[in-house]
N, C-alpha and C. Protein backbone atom coordinates (compact mmCIF):
# COMPACT_ATOMS: atom_id res chain seq x y z
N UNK A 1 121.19 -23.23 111.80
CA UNK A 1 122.10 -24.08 112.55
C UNK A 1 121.59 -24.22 113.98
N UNK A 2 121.87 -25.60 114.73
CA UNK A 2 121.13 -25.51 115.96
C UNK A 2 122.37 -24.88 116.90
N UNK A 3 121.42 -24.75 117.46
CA UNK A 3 122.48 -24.12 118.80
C UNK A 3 122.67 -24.95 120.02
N UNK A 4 124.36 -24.69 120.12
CA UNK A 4 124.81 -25.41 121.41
C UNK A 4 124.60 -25.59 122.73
N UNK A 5 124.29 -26.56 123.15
CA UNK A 5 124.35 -25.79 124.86
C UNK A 5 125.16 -26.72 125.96
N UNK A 6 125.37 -26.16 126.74
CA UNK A 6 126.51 -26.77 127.66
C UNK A 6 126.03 -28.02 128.45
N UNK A 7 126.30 -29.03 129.05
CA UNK A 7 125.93 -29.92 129.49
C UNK A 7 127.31 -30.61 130.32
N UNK A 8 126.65 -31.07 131.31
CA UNK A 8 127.24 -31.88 132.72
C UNK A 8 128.20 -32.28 131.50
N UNK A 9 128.13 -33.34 130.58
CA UNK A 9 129.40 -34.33 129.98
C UNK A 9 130.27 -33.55 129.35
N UNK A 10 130.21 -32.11 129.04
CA UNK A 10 131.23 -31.40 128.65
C UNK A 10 131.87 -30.89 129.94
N UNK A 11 131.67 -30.87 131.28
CA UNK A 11 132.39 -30.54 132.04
C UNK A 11 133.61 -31.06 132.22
N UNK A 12 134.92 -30.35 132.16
CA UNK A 12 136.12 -30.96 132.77
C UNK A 12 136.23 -30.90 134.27
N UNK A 13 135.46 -30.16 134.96
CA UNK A 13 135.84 -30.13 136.69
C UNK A 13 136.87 -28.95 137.20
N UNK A 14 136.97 -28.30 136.29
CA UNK A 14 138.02 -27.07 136.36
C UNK A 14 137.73 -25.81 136.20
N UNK A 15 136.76 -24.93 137.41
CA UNK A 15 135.87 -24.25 137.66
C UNK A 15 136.04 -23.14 136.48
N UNK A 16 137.39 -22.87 136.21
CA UNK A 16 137.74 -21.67 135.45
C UNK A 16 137.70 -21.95 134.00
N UNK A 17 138.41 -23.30 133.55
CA UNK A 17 137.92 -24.27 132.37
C UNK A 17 136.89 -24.05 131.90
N UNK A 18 136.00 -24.56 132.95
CA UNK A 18 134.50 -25.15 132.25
C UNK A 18 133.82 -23.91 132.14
N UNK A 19 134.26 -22.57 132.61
CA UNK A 19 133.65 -21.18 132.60
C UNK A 19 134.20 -21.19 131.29
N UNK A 20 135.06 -20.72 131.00
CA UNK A 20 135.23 -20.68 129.39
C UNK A 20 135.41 -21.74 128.40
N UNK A 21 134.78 -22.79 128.23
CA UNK A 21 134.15 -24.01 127.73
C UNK A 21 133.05 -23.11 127.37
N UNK A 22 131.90 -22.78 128.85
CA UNK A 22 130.68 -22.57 127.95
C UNK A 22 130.80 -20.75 127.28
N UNK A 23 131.54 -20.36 127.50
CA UNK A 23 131.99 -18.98 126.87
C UNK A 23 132.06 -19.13 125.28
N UNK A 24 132.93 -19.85 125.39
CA UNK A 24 133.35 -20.89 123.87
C UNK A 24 132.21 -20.99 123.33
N UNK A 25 131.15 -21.78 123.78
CA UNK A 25 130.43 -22.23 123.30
C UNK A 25 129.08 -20.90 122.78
N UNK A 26 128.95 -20.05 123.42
CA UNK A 26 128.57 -18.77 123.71
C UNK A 26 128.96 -18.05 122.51
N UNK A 27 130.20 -17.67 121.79
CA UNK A 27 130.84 -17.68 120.94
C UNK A 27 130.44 -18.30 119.42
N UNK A 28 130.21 -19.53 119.65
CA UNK A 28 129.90 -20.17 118.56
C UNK A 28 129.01 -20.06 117.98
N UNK A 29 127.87 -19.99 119.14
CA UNK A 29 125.87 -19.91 118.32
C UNK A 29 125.96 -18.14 118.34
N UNK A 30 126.61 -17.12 118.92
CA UNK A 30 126.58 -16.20 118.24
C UNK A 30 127.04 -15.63 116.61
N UNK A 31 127.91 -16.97 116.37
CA UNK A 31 129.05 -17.04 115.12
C UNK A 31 127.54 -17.61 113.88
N UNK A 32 127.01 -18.81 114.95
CA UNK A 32 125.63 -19.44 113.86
C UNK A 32 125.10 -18.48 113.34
N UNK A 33 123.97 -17.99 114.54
CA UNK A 33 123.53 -16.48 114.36
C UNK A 33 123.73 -15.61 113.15
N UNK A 34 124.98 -15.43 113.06
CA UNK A 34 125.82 -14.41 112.21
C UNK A 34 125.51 -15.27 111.08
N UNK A 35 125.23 -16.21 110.71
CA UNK A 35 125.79 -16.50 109.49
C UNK A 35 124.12 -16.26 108.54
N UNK A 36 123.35 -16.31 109.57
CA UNK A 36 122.06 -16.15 108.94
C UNK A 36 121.78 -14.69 108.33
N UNK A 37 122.60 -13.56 108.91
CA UNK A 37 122.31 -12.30 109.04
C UNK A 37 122.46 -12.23 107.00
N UNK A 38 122.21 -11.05 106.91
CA UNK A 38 122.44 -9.94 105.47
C UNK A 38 123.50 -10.53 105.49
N UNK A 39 124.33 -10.01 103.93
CA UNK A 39 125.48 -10.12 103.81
C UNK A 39 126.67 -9.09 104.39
N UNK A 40 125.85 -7.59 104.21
CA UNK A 40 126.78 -7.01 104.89
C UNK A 40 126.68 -6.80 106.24
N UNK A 41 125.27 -7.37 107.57
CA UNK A 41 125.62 -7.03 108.79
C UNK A 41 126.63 -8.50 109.09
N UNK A 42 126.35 -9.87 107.94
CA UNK A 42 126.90 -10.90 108.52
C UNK A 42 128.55 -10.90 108.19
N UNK A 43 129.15 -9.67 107.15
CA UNK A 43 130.72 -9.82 107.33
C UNK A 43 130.75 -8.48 108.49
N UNK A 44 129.57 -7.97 109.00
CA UNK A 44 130.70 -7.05 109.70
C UNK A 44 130.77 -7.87 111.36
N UNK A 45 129.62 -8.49 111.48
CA UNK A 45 129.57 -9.51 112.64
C UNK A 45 131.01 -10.51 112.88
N UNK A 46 130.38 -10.97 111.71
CA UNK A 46 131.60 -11.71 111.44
C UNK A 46 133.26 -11.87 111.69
N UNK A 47 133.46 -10.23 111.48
CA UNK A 47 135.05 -9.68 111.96
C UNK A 47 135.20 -9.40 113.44
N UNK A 48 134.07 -9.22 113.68
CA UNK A 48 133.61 -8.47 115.71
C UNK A 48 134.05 -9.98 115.87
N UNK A 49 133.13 -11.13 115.89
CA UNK A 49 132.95 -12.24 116.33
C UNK A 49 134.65 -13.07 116.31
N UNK A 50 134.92 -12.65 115.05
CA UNK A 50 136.52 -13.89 115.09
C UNK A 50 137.77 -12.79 115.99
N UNK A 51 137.37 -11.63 116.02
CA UNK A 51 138.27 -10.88 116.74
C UNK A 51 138.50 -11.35 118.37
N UNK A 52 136.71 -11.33 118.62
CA UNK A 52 136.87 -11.57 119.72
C UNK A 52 137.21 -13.44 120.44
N UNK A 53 136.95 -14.17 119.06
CA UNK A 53 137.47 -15.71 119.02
C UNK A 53 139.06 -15.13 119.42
N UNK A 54 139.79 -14.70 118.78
CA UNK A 54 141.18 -14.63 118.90
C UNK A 54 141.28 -13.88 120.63
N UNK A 55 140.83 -13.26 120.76
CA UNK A 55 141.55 -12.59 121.79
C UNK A 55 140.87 -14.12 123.40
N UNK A 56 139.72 -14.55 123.16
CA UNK A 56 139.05 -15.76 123.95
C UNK A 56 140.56 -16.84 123.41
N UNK A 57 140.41 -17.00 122.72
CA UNK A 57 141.38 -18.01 122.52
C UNK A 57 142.59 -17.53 123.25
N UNK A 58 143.24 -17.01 123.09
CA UNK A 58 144.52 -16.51 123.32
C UNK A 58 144.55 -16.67 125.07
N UNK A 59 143.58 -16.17 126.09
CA UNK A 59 143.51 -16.41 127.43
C UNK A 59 143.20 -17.31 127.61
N UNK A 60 142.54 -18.01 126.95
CA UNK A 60 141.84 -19.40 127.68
C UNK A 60 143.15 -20.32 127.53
N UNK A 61 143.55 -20.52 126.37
CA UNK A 61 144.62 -21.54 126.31
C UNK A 61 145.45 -21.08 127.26
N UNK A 62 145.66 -19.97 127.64
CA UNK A 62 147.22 -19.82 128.35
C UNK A 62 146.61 -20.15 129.90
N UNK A 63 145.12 -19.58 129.72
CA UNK A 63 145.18 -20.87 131.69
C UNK A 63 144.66 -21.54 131.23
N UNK A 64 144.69 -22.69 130.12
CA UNK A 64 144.47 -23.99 130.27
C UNK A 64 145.74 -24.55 130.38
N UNK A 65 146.63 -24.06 129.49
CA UNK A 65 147.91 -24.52 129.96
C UNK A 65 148.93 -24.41 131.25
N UNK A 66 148.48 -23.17 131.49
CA UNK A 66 149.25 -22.64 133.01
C UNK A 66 148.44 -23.79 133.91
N UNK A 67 147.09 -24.36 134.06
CA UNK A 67 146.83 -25.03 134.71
C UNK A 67 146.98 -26.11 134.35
N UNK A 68 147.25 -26.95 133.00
CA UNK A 68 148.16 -28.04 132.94
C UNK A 68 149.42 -28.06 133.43
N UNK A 69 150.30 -27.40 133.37
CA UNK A 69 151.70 -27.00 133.72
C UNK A 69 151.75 -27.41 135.17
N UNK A 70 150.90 -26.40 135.79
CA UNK A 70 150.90 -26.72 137.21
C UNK A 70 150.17 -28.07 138.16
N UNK A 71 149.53 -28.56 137.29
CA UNK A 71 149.09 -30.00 137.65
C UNK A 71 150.08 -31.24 136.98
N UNK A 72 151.41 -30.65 136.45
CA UNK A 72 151.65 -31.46 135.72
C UNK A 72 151.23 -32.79 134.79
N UNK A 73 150.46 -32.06 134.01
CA UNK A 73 149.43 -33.07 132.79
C UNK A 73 150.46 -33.17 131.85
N UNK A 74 150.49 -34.92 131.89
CA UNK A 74 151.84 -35.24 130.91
C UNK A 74 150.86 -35.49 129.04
N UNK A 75 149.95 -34.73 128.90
CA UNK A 75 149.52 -34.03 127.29
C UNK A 75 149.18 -33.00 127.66
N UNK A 76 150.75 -32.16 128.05
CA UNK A 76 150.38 -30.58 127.71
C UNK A 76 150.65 -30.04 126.49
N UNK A 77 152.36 -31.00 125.39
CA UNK A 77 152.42 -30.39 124.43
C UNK A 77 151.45 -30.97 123.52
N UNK A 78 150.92 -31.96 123.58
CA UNK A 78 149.50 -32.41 122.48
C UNK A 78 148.81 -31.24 122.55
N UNK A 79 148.57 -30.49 124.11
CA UNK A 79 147.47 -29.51 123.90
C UNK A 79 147.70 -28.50 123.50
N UNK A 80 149.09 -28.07 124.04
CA UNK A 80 149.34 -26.87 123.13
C UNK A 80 149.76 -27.08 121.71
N UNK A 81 149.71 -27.85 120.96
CA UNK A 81 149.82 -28.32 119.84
C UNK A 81 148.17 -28.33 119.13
N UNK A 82 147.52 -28.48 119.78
CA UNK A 82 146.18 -28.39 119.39
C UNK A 82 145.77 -27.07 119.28
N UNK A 83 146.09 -26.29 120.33
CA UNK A 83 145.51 -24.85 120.46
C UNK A 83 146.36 -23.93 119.15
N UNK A 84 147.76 -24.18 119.18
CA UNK A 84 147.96 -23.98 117.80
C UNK A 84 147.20 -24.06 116.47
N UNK A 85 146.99 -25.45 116.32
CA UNK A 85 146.34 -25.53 115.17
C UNK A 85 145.26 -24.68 115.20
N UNK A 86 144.39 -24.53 116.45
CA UNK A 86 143.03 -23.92 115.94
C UNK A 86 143.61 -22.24 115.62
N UNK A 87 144.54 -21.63 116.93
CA UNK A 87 144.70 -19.90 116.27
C UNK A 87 144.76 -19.66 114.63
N UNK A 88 145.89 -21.32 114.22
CA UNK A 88 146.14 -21.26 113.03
C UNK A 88 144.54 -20.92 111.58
N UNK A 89 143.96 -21.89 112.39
CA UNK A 89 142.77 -22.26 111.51
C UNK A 89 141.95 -20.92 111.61
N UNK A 90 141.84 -20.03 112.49
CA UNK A 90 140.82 -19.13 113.16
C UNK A 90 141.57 -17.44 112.41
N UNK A 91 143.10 -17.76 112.08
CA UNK A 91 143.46 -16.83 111.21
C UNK A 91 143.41 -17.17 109.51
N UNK A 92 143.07 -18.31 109.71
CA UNK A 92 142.98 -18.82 107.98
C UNK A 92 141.41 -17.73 107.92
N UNK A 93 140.22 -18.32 108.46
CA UNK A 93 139.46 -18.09 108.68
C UNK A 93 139.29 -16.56 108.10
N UNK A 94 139.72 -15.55 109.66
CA UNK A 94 139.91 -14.10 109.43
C UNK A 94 140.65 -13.64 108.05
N UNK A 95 141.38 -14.57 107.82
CA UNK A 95 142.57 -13.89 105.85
C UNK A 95 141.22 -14.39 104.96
N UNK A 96 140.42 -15.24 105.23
CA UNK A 96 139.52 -15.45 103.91
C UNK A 96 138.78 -14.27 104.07
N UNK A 97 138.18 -13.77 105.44
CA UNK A 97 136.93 -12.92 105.12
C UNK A 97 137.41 -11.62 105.11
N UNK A 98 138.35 -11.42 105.13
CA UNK A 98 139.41 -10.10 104.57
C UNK A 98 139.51 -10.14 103.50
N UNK A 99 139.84 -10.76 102.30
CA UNK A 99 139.73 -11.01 101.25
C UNK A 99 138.43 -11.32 100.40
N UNK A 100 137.41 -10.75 101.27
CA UNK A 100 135.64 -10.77 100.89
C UNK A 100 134.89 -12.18 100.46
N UNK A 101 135.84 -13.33 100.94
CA UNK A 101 135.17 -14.51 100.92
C UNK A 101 134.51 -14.69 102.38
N UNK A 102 133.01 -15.31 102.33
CA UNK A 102 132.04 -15.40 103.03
C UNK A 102 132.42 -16.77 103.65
N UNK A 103 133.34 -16.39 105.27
CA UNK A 103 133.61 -18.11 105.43
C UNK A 103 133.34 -18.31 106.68
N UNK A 104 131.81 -17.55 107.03
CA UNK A 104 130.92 -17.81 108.58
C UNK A 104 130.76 -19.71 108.81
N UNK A 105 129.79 -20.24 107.43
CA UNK A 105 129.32 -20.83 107.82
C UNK A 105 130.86 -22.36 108.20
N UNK A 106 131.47 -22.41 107.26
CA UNK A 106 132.89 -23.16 107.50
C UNK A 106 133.21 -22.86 108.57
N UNK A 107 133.28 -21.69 109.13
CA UNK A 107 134.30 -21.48 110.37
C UNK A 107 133.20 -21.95 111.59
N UNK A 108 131.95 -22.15 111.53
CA UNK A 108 131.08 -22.56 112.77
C UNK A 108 130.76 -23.96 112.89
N UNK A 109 131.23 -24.22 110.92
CA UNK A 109 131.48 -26.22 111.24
C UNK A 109 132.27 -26.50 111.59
N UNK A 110 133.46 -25.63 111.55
CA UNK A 110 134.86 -26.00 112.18
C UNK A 110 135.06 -25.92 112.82
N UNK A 111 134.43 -24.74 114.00
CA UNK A 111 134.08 -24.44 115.30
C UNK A 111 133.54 -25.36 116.02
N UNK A 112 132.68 -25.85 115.97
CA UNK A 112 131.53 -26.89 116.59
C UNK A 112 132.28 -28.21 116.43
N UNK A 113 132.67 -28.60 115.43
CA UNK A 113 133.06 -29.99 115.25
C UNK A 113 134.87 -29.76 116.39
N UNK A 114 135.52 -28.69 116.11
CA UNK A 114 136.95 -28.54 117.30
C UNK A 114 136.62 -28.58 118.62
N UNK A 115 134.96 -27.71 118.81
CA UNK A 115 134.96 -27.58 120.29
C UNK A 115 134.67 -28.83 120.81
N UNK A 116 133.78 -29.43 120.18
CA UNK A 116 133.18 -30.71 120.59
C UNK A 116 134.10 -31.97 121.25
N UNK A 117 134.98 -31.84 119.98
CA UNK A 117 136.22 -32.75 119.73
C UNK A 117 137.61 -32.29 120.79
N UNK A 118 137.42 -31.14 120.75
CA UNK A 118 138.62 -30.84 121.95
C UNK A 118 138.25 -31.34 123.14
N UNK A 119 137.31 -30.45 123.73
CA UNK A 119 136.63 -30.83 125.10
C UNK A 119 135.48 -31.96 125.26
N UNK A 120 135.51 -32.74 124.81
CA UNK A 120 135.26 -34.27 125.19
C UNK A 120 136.17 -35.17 124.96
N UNK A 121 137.24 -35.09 124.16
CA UNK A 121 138.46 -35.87 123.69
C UNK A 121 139.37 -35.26 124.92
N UNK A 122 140.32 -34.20 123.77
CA UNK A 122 141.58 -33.71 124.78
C UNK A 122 141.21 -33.15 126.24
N UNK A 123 140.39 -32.01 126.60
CA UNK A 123 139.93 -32.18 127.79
C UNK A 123 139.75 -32.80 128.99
N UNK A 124 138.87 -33.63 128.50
CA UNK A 124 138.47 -34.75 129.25
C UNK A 124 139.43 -35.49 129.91
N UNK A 125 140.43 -35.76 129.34
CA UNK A 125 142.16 -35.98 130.08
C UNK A 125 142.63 -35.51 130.97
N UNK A 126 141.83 -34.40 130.96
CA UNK A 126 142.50 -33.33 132.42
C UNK A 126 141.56 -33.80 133.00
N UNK A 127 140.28 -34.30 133.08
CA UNK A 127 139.12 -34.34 133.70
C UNK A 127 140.25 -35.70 134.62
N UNK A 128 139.94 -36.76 134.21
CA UNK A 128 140.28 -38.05 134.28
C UNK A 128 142.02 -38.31 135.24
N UNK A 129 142.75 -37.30 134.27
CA UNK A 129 144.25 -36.97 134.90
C UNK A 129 143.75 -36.26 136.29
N UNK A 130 143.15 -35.48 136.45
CA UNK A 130 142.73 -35.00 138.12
C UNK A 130 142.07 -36.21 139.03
N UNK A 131 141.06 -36.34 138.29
CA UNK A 131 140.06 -37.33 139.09
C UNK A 131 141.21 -38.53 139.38
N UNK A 132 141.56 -38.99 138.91
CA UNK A 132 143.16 -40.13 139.12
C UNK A 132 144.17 -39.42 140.31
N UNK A 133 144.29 -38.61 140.42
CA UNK A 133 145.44 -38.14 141.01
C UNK A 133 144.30 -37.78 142.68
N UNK A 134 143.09 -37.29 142.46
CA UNK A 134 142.92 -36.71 144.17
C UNK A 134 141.63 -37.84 144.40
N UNK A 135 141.54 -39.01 143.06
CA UNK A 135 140.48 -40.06 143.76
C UNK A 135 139.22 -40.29 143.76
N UNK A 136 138.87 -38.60 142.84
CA UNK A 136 137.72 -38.53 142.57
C UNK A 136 136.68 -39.32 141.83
């Protein structure tokens, strides 16, 4: 799988954002990585890796939202509606490979194709919703 890398057009402009954007992304080609490994270093990677997806997820959304909130971004519940779906998807994920199904490589197409799609789509709104508001 190729690996991601961060670039100017994924920036939203939101110093703390775009730090964990490329964290995220950091995340992901270690998830690729994993999927190439053995079978048994790639499920034990595998559980390290979505553990630590959940606990990244879990802070990032709450200051992406605390900093929607406070900029008042009128798609905050789209976003937190989004970030839902993915914990949702990211524990589907973790119940398959608990149940000894091998579901690296799904969860890094699903990964890649959400991150992509979040932060150039939904993102980018905050990018645009700021830049509108101070003129940028």
């Amino acid at each position: 799988m190729e690996k991601l890398i961060w670039s100017e057009d994924l920036r939203v402009g939101v110093e703390e954002i775009d730090a964990q954007h490329r964290q995220l992304i950091d995340i992901r080609n270690r998830l690729a990585e994993c999927c190439s490994a053995g079978a048994s270093e790639r499920r034990e990677s595998f559980h390290h890796i979505l553990s630590e997806l959940f606990e990244y997820s879990r802070a990032h959304f709450l200051a992406e939202e605390h900093f929607m909130q406070w900029q008042g971004f009128p798609g905050l519940e789209q976003q937190r509606q989004e970030h839902a779906e993915f914990i949702e998807a990211v524990f589907a994920f973790s119940k398959a490979a608990s149940e000894g199904e091998d579901a690296c490589v799904q969860c890094v197409n699903f990964l890649t194709k959400w991150l992509l799609n979040h932060i150039c789509q939904s993102d980018m709104e905050i990018r645009y919703f700021i830049e509108g508001r101070h003129g940028a």
